[in-house]
PDB file of N, CA and C in Angstrom:
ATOM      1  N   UNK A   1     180.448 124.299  84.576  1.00  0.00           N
ATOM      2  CA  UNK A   1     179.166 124.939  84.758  1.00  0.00           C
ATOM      3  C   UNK A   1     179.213 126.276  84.047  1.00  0.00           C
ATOM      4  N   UNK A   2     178.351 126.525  82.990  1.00  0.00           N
ATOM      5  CA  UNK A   2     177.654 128.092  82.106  1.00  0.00           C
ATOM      6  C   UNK A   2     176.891 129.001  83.009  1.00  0.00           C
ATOM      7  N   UNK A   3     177.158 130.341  82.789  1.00  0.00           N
ATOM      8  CA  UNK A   3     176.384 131.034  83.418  1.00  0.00           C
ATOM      9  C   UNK A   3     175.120 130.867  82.714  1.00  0.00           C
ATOM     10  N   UNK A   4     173.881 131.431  83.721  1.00  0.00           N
ATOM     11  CA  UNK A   4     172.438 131.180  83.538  1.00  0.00           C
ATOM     12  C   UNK A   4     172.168 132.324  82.282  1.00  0.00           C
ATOM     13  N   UNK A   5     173.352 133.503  82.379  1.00  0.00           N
ATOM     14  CA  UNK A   5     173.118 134.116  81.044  1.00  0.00           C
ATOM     15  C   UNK A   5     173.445 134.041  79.849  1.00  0.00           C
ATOM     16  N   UNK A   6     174.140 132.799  79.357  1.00  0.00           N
ATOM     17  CA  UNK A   6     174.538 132.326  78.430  1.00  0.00           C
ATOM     18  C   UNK A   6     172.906 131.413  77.489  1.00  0.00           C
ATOM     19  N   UNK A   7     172.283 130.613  78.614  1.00  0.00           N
ATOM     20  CA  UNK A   7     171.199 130.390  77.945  1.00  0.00           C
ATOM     21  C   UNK A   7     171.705 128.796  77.681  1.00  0.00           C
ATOM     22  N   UNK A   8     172.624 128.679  78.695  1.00  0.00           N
ATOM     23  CA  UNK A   8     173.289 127.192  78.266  1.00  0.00           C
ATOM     24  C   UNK A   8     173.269 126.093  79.690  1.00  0.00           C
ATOM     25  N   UNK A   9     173.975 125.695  79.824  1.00  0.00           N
ATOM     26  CA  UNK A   9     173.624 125.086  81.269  1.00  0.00           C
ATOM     27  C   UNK A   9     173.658 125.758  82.174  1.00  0.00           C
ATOM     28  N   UNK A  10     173.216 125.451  83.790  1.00  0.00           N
ATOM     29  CA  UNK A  10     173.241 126.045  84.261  1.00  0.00           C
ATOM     30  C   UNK A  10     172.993 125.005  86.034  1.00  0.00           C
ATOM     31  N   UNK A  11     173.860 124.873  86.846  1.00  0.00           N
ATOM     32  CA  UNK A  11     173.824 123.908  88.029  1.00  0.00           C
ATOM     33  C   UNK A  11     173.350 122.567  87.178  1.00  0.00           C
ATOM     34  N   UNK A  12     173.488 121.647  86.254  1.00  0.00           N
ATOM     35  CA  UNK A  12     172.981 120.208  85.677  1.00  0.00           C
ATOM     36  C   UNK A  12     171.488 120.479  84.835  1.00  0.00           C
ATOM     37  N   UNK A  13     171.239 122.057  85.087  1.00  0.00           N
ATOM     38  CA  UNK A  13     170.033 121.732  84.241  1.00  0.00           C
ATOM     39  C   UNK A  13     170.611 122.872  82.649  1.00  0.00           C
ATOM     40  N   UNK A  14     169.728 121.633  81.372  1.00  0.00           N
ATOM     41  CA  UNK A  14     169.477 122.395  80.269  1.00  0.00           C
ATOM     42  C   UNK A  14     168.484 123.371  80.122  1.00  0.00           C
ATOM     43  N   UNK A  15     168.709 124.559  79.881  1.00  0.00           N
ATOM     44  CA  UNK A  15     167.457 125.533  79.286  1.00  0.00           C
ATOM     45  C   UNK A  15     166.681 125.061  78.738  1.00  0.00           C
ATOM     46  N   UNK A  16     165.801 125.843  78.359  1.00  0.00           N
ATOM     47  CA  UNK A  16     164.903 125.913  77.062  1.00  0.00           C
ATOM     48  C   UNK A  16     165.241 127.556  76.182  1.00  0.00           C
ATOM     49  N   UNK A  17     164.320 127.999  75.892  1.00  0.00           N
ATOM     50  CA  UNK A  17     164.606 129.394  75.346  1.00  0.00           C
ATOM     51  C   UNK A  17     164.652 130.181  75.770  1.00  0.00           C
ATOM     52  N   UNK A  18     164.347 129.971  76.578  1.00  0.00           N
ATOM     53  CA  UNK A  18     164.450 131.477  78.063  1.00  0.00           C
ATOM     54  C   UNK A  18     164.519 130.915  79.344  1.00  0.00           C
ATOM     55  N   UNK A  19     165.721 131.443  79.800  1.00  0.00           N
ATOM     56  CA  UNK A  19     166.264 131.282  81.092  1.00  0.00           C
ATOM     57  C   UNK A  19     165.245 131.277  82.157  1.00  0.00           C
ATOM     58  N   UNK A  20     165.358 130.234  83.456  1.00  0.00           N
ATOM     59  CA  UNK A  20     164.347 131.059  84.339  1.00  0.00           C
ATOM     60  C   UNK A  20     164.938 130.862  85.611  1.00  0.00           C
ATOM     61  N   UNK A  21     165.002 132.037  87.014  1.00  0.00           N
ATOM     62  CA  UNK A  21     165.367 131.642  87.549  1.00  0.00           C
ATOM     63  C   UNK A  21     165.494 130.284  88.285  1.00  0.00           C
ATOM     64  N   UNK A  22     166.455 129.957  89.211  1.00  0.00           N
ATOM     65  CA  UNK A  22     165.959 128.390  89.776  1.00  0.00           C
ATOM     66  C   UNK A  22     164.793 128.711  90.556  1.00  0.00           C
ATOM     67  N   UNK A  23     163.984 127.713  90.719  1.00  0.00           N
ATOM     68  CA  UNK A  23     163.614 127.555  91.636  1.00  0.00           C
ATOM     69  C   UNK A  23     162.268 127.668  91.459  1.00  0.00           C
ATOM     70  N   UNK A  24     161.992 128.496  90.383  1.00  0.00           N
ATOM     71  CA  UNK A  24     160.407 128.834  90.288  1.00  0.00           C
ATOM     72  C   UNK A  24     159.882 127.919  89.191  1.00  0.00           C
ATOM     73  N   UNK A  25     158.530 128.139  89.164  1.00  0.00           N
ATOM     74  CA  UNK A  25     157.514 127.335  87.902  1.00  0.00           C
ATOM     75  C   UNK A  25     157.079 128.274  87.258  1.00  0.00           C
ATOM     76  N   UNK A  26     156.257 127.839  86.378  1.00  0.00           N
ATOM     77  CA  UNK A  26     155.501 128.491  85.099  1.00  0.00           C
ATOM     78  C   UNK A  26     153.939 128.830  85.968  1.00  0.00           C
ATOM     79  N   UNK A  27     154.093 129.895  85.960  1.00  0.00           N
ATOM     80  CA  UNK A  27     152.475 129.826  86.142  1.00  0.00           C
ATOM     81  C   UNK A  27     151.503 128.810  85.790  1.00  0.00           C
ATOM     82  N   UNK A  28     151.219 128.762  84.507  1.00  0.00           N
ATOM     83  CA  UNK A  28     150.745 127.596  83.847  1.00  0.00           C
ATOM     84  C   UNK A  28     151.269 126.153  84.057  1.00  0.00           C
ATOM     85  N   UNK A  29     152.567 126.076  84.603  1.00  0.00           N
ATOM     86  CA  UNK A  29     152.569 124.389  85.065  1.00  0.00           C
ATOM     87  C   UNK A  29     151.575 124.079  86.676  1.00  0.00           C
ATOM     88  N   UNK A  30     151.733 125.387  87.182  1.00  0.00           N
ATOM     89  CA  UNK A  30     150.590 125.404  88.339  1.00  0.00           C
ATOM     90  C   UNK A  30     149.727 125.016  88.547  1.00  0.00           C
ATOM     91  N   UNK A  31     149.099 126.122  87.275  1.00  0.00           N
ATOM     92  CA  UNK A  31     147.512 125.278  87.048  1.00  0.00           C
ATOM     93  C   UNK A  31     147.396 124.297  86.666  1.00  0.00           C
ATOM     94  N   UNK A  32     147.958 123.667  85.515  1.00  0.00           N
ATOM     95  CA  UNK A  32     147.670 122.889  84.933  1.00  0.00           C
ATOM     96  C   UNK A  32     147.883 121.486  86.189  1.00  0.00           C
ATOM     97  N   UNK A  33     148.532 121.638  86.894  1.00  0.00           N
ATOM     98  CA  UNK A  33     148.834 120.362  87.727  1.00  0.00           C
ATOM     99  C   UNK A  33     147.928 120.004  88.775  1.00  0.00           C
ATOM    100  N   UNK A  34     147.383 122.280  88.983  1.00  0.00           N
ATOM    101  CA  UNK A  34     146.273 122.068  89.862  1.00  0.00           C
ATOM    102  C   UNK A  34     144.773 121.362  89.470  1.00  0.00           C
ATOM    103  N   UNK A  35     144.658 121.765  88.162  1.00  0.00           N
ATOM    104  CA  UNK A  35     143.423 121.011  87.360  1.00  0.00           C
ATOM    105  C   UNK A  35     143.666 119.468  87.126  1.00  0.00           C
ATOM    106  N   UNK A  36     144.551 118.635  87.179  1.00  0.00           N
ATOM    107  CA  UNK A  36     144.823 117.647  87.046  1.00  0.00           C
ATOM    108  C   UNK A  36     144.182 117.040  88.600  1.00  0.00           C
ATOM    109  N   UNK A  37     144.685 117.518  89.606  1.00  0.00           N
ATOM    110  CA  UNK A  37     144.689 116.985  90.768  1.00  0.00           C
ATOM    111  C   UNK A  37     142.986 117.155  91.002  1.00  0.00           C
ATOM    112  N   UNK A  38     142.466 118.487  90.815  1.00  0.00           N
ATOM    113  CA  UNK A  38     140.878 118.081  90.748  1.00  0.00           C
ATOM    114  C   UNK A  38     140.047 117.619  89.984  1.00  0.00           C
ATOM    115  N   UNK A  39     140.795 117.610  88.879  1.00  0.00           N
ATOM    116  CA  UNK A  39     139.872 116.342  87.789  1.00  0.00           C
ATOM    117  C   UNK A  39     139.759 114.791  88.666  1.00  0.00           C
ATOM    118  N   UNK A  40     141.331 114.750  89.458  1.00  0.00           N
ATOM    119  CA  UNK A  40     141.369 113.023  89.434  1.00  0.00           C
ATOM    120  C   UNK A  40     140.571 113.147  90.890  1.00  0.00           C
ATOM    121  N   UNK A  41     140.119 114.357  91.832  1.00  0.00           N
ATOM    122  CA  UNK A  41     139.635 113.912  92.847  1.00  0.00           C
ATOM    123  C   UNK A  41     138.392 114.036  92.818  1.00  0.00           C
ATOM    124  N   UNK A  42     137.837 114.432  91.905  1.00  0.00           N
ATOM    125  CA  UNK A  42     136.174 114.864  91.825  1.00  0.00           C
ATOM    126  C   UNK A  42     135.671 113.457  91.048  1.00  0.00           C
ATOM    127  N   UNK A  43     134.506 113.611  91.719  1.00  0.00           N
ATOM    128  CA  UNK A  43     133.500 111.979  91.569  1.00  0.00           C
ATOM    129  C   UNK A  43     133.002 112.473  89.873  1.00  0.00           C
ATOM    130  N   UNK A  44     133.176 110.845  89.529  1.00  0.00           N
ATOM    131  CA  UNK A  44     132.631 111.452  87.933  1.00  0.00           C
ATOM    132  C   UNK A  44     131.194 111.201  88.856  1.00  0.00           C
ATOM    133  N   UNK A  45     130.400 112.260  87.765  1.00  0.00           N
ATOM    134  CA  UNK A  45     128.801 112.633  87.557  1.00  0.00           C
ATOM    135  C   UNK A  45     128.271 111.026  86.865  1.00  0.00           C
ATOM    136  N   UNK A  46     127.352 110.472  87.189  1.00  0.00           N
ATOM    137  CA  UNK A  46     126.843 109.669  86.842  1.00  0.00           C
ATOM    138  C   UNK A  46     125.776 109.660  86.184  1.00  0.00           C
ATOM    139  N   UNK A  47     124.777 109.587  85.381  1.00  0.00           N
ATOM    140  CA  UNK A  47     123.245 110.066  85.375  1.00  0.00           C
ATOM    141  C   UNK A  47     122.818 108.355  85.392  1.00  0.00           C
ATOM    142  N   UNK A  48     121.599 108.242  85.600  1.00  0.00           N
ATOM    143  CA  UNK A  48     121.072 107.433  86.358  1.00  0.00           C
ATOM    144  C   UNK A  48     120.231 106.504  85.096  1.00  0.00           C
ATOM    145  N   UNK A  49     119.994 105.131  84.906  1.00  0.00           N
ATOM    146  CA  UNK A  49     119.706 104.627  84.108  1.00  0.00           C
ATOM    147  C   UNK A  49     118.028 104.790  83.809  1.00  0.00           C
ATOM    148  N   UNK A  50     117.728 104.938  82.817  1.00  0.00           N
ATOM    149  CA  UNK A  50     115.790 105.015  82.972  1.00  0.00           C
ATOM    150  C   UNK A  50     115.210 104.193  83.961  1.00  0.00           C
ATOM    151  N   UNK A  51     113.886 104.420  84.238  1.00  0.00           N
ATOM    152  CA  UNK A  51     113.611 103.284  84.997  1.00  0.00           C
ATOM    153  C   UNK A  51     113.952 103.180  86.727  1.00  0.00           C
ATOM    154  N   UNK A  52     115.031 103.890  86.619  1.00  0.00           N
ATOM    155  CA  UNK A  52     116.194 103.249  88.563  1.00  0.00           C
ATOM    156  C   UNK A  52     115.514 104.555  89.028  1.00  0.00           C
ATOM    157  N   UNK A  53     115.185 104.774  90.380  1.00  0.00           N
ATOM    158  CA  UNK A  53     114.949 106.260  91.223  1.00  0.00           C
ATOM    159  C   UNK A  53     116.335 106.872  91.257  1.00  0.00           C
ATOM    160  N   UNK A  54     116.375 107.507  91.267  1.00  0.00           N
ATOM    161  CA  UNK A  54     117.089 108.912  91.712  1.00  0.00           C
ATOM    162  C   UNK A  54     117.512 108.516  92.999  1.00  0.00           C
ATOM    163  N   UNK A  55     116.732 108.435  94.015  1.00  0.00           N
ATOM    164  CA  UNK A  55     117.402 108.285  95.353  1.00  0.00           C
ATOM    165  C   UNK A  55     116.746 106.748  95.902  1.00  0.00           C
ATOM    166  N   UNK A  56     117.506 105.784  96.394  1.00  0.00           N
ATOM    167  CA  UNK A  56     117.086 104.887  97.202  1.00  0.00           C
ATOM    168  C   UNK A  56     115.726 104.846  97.800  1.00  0.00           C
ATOM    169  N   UNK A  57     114.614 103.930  97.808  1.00  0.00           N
ATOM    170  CA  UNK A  57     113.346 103.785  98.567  1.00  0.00           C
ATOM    171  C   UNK A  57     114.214 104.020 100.346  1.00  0.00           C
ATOM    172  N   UNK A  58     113.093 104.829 101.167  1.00  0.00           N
ATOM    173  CA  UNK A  58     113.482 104.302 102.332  1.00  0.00           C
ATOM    174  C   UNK A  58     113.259 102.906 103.107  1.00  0.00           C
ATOM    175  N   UNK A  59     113.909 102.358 103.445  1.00  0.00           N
ATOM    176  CA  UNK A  59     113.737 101.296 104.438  1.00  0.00           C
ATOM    177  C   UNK A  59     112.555 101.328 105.341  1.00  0.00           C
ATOM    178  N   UNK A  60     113.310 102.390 105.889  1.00  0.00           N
ATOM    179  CA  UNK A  60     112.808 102.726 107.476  1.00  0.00           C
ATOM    180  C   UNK A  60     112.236 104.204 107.843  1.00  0.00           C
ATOM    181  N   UNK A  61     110.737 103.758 108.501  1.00  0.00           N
ATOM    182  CA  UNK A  61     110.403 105.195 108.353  1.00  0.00           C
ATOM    183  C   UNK A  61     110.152 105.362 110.079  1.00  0.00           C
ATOM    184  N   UNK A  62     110.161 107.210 110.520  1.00  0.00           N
ATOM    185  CA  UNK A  62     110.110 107.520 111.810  1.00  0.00           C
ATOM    186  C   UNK A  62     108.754 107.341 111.777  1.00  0.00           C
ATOM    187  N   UNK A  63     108.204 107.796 113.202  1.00  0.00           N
ATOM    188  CA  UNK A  63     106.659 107.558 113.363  1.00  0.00           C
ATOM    189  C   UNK A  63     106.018 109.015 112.472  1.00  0.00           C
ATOM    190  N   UNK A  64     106.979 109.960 112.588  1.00  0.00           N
ATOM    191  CA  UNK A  64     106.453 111.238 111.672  1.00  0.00           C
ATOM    192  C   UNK A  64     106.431 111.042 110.191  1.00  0.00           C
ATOM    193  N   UNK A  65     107.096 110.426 109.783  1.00  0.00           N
ATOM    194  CA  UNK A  65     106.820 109.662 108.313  1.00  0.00           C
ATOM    195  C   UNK A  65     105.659 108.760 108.493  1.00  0.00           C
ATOM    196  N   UNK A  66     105.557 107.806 108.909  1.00  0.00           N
ATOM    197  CA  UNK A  66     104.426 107.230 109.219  1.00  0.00           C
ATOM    198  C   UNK A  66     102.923 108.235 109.324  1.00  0.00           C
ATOM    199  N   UNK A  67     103.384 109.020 110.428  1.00  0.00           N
ATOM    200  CA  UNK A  67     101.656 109.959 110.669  1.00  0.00           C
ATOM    201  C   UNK A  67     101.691 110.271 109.167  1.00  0.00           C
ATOM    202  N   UNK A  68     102.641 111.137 108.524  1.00  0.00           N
ATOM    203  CA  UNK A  68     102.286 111.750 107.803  1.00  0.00           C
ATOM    204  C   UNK A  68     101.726 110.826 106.343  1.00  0.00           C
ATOM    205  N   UNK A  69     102.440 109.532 106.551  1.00  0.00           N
ATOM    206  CA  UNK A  69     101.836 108.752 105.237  1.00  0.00           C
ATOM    207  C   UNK A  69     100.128 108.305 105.821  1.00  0.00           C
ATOM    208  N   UNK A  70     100.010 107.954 106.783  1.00  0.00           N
ATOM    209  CA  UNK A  70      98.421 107.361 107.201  1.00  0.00           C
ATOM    210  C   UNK A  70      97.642 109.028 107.230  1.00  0.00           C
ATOM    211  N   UNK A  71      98.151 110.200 107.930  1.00  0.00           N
ATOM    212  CA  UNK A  71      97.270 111.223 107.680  1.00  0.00           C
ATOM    213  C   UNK A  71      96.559 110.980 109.030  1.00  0.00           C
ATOM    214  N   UNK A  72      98.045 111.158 110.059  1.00  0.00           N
ATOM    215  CA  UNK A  72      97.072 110.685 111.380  1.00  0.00           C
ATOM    216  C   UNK A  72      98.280 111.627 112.379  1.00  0.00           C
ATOM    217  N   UNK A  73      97.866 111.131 113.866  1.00  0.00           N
ATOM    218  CA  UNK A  73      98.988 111.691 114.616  1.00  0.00           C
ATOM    219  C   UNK A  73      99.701 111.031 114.975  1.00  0.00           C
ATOM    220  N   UNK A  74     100.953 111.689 115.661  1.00  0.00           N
ATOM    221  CA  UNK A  74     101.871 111.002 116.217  1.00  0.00           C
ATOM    222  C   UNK A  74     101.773 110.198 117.016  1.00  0.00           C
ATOM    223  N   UNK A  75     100.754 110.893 118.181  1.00  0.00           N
ATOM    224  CA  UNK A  75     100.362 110.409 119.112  1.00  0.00           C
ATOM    225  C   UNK A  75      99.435 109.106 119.534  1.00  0.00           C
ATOM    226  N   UNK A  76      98.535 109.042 118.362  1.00  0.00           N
ATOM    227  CA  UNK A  76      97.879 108.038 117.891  1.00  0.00           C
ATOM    228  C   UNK A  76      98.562 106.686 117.849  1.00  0.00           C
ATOM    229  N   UNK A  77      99.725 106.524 117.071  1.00  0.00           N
ATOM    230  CA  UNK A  77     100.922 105.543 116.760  1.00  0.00           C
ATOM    231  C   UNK A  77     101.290 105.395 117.928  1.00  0.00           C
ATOM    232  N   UNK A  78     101.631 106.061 118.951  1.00  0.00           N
ATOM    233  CA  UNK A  78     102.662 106.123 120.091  1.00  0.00           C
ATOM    234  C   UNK A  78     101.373 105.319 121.170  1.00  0.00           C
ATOM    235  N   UNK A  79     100.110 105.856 120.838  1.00  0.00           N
ATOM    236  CA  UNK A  79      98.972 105.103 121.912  1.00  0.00           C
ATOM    237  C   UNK A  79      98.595 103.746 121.484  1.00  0.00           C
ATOM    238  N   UNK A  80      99.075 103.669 120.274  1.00  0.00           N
ATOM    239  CA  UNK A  80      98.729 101.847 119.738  1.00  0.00           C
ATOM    240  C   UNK A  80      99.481 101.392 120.176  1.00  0.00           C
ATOM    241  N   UNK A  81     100.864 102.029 120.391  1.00  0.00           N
ATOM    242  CA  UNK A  81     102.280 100.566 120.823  1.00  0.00           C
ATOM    243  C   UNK A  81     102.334 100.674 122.354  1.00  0.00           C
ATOM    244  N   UNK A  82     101.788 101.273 122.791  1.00  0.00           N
ATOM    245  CA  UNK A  82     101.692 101.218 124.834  1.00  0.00           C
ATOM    246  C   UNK A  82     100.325  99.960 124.542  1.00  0.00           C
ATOM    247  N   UNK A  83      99.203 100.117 123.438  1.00  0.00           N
ATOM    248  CA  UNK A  83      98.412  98.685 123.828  1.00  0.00           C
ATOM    249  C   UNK A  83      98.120  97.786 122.960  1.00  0.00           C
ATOM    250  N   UNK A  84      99.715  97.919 122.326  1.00  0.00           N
ATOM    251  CA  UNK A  84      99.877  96.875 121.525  1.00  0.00           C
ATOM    252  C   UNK A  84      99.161  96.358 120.327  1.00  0.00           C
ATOM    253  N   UNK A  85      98.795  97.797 119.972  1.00  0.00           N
ATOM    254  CA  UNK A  85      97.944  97.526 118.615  1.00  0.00           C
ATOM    255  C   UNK A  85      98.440  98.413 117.449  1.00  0.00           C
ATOM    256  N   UNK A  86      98.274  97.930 115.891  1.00  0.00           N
ATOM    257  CA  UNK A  86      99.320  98.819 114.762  1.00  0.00           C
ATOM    258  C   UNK A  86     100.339  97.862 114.085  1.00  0.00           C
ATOM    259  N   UNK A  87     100.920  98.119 113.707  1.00  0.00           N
ATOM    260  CA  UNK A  87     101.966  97.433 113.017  1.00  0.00           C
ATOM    261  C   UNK A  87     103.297  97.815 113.929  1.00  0.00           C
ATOM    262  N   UNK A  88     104.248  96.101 113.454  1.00  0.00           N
ATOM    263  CA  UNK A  88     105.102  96.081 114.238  1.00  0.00           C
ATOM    264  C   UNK A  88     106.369  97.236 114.046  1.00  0.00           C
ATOM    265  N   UNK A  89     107.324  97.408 115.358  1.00  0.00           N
ATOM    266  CA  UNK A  89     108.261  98.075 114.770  1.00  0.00           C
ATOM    267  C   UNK A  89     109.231  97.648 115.647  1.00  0.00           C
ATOM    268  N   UNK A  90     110.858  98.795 115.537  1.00  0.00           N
ATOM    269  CA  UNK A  90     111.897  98.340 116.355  1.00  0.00           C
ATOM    270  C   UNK A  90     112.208  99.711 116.993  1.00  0.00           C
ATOM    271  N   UNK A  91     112.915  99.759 118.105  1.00  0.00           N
ATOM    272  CA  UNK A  91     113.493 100.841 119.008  1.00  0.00           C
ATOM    273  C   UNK A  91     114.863 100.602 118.892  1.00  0.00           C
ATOM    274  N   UNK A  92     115.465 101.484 118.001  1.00  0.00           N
ATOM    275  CA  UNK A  92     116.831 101.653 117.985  1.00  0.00           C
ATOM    276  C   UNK A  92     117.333 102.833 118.942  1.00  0.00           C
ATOM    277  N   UNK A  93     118.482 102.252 119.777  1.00  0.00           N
ATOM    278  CA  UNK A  93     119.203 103.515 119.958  1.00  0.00           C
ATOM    279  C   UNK A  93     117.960 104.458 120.796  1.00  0.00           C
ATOM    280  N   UNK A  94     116.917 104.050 121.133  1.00  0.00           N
ATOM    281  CA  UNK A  94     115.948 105.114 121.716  1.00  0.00           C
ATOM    282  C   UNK A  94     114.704 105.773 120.828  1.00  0.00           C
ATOM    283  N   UNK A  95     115.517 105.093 119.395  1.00  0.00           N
ATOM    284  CA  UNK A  95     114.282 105.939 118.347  1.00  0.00           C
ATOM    285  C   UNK A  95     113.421 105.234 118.020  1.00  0.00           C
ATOM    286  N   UNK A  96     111.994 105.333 117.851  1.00  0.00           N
ATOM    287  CA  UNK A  96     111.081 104.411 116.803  1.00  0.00           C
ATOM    288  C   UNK A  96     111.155 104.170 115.955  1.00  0.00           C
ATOM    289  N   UNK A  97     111.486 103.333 114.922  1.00  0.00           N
ATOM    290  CA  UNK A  97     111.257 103.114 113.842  1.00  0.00           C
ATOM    291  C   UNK A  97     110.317 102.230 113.297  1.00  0.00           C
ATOM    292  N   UNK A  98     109.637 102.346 111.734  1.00  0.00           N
ATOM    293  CA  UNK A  98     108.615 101.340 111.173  1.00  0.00           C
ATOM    294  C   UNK A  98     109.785 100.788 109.683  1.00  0.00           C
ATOM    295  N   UNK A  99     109.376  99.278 109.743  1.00  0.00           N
ATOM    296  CA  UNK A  99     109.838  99.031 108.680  1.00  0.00           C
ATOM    297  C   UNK A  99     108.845  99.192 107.411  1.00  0.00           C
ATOM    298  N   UNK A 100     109.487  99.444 106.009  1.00  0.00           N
ATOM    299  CA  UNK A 100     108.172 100.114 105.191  1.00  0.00           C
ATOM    300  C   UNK A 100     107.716  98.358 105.136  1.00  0.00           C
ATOM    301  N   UNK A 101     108.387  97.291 104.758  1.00  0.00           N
ATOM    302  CA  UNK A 101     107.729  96.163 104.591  1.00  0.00           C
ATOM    303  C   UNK A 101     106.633  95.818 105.537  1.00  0.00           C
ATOM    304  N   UNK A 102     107.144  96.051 106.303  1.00  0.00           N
ATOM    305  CA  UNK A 102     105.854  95.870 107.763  1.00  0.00           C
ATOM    306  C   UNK A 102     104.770  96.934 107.444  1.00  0.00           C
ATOM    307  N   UNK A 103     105.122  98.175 107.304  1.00  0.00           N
ATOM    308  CA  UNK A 103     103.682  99.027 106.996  1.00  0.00           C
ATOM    309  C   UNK A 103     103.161  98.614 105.728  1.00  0.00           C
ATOM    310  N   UNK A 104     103.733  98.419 105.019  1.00  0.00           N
ATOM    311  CA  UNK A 104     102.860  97.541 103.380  1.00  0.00           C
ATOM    312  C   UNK A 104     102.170  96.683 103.732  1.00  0.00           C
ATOM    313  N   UNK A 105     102.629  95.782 104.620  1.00  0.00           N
ATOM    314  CA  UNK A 105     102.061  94.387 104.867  1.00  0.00           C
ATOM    315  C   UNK A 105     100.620  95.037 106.197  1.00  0.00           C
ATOM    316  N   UNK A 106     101.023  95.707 106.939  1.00  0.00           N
ATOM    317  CA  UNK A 106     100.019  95.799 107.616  1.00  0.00           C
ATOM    318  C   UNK A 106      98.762  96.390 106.531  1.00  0.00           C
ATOM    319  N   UNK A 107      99.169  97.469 106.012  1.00  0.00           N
ATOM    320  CA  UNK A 107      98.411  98.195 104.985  1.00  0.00           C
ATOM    321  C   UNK A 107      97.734  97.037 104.119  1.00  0.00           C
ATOM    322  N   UNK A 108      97.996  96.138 103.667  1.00  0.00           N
ATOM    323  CA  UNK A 108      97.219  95.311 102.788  1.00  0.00           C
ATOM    324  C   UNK A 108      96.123  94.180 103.738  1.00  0.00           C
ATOM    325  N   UNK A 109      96.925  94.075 104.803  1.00  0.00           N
ATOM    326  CA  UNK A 109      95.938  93.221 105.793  1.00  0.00           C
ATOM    327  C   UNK A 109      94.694  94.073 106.158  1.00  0.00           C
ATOM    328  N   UNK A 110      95.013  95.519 106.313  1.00  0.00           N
ATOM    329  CA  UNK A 110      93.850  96.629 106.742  1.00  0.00           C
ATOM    330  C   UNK A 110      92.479  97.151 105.375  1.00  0.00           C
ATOM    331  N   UNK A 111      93.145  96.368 104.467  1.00  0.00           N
ATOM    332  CA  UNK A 111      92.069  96.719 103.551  1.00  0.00           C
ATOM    333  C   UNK A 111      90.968  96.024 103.448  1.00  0.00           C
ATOM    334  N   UNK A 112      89.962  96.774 102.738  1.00  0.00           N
ATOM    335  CA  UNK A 112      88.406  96.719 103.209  1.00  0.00           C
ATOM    336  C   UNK A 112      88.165  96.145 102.241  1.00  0.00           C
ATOM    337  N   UNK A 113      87.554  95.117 101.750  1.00  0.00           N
ATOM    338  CA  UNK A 113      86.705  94.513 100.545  1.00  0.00           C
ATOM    339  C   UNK A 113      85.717  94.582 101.007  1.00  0.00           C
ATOM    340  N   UNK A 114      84.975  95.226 100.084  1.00  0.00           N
ATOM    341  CA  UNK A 114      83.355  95.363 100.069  1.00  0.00           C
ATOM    342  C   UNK A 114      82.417  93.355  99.746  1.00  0.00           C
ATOM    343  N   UNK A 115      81.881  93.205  99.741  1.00  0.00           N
ATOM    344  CA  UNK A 115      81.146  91.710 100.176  1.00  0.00           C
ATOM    345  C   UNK A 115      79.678  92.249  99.892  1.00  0.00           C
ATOM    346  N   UNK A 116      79.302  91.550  98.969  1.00  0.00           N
ATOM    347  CA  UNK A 116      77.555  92.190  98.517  1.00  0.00           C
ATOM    348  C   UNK A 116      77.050  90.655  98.681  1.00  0.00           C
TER     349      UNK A 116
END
C-alpha cells in the first residue's frame, strides 16, 4: 500500500490526478446523480392529441352541477325526487348523484317541438 501523497494507490483504490480524501464525492457527482434520480422520477409532460379534451367529460354530476346546468335550484331537484318526478339518479355513500347520460336523455325527451 502507497501513501495517498504519492498520487499512487492508496487502501485498493487508483487515483486519478488529484488525490481525494476517502470517503468523500465530487460535488458534481452529487448533482449529477441528484438530476438523474429526478429526471427518472418526474412524469414525462405529455401534450394532448388535437381533437381529445384536456380533461375527461364528467360522468357524474352533483345536484349543484345539475341546478347550475338547468339554471334552477337545488331545492327544486331535491322536491322532484321526494315525488318522484325529474330524471333518474343514484345515492352513493349518502350523496346524490345524476348520471350525465340520464340528464341528456331526459333533456332530449323534455324538448318542445313546435307542431303548426
Amino acid at each position: 500500500m502507497k501513501s495517498p501523497h504519492t498520487g499512487t494507490e492508496a487502501h485498493g483504490h487508483t487515483s486519478s490526478a488529484t488525490p481525494r480524501p476517502e470517503g468523500t464525492r465530487d460535488v458534481l457527482d452529487v448533482l449529477a446523480s441528484s438530476i438523474a434520480k429526478l429526471e427518472v422520477s418526474r412524469p414525462a409532460f405529455r401534450i394532448p392529441a388535437p381533437g381529445v379534451p384536456a380533461e375527461p367529460a364528467r360522468e357524474l354530476l352533483t345536484e349543484k352541477m345539475l341546478a347550475d346546468r338547468w339554471v334552477c335550484s337545488v331545492a327544486r331537484l331535491q322536491r322532484w325526487r321526494t315525488v318522484g318526478e325529474g330524471p333518474p339518479y343514484l345515492k352513493i355513500v349518502g350523496k346524490v348523484l345524476y348520471r350525465l347520460k340520464d340528464i341528456e336523455a331526459y333533456e332530449e325527451a323534455s324538448l318542445v317541438r313546435k307542431v303548426f
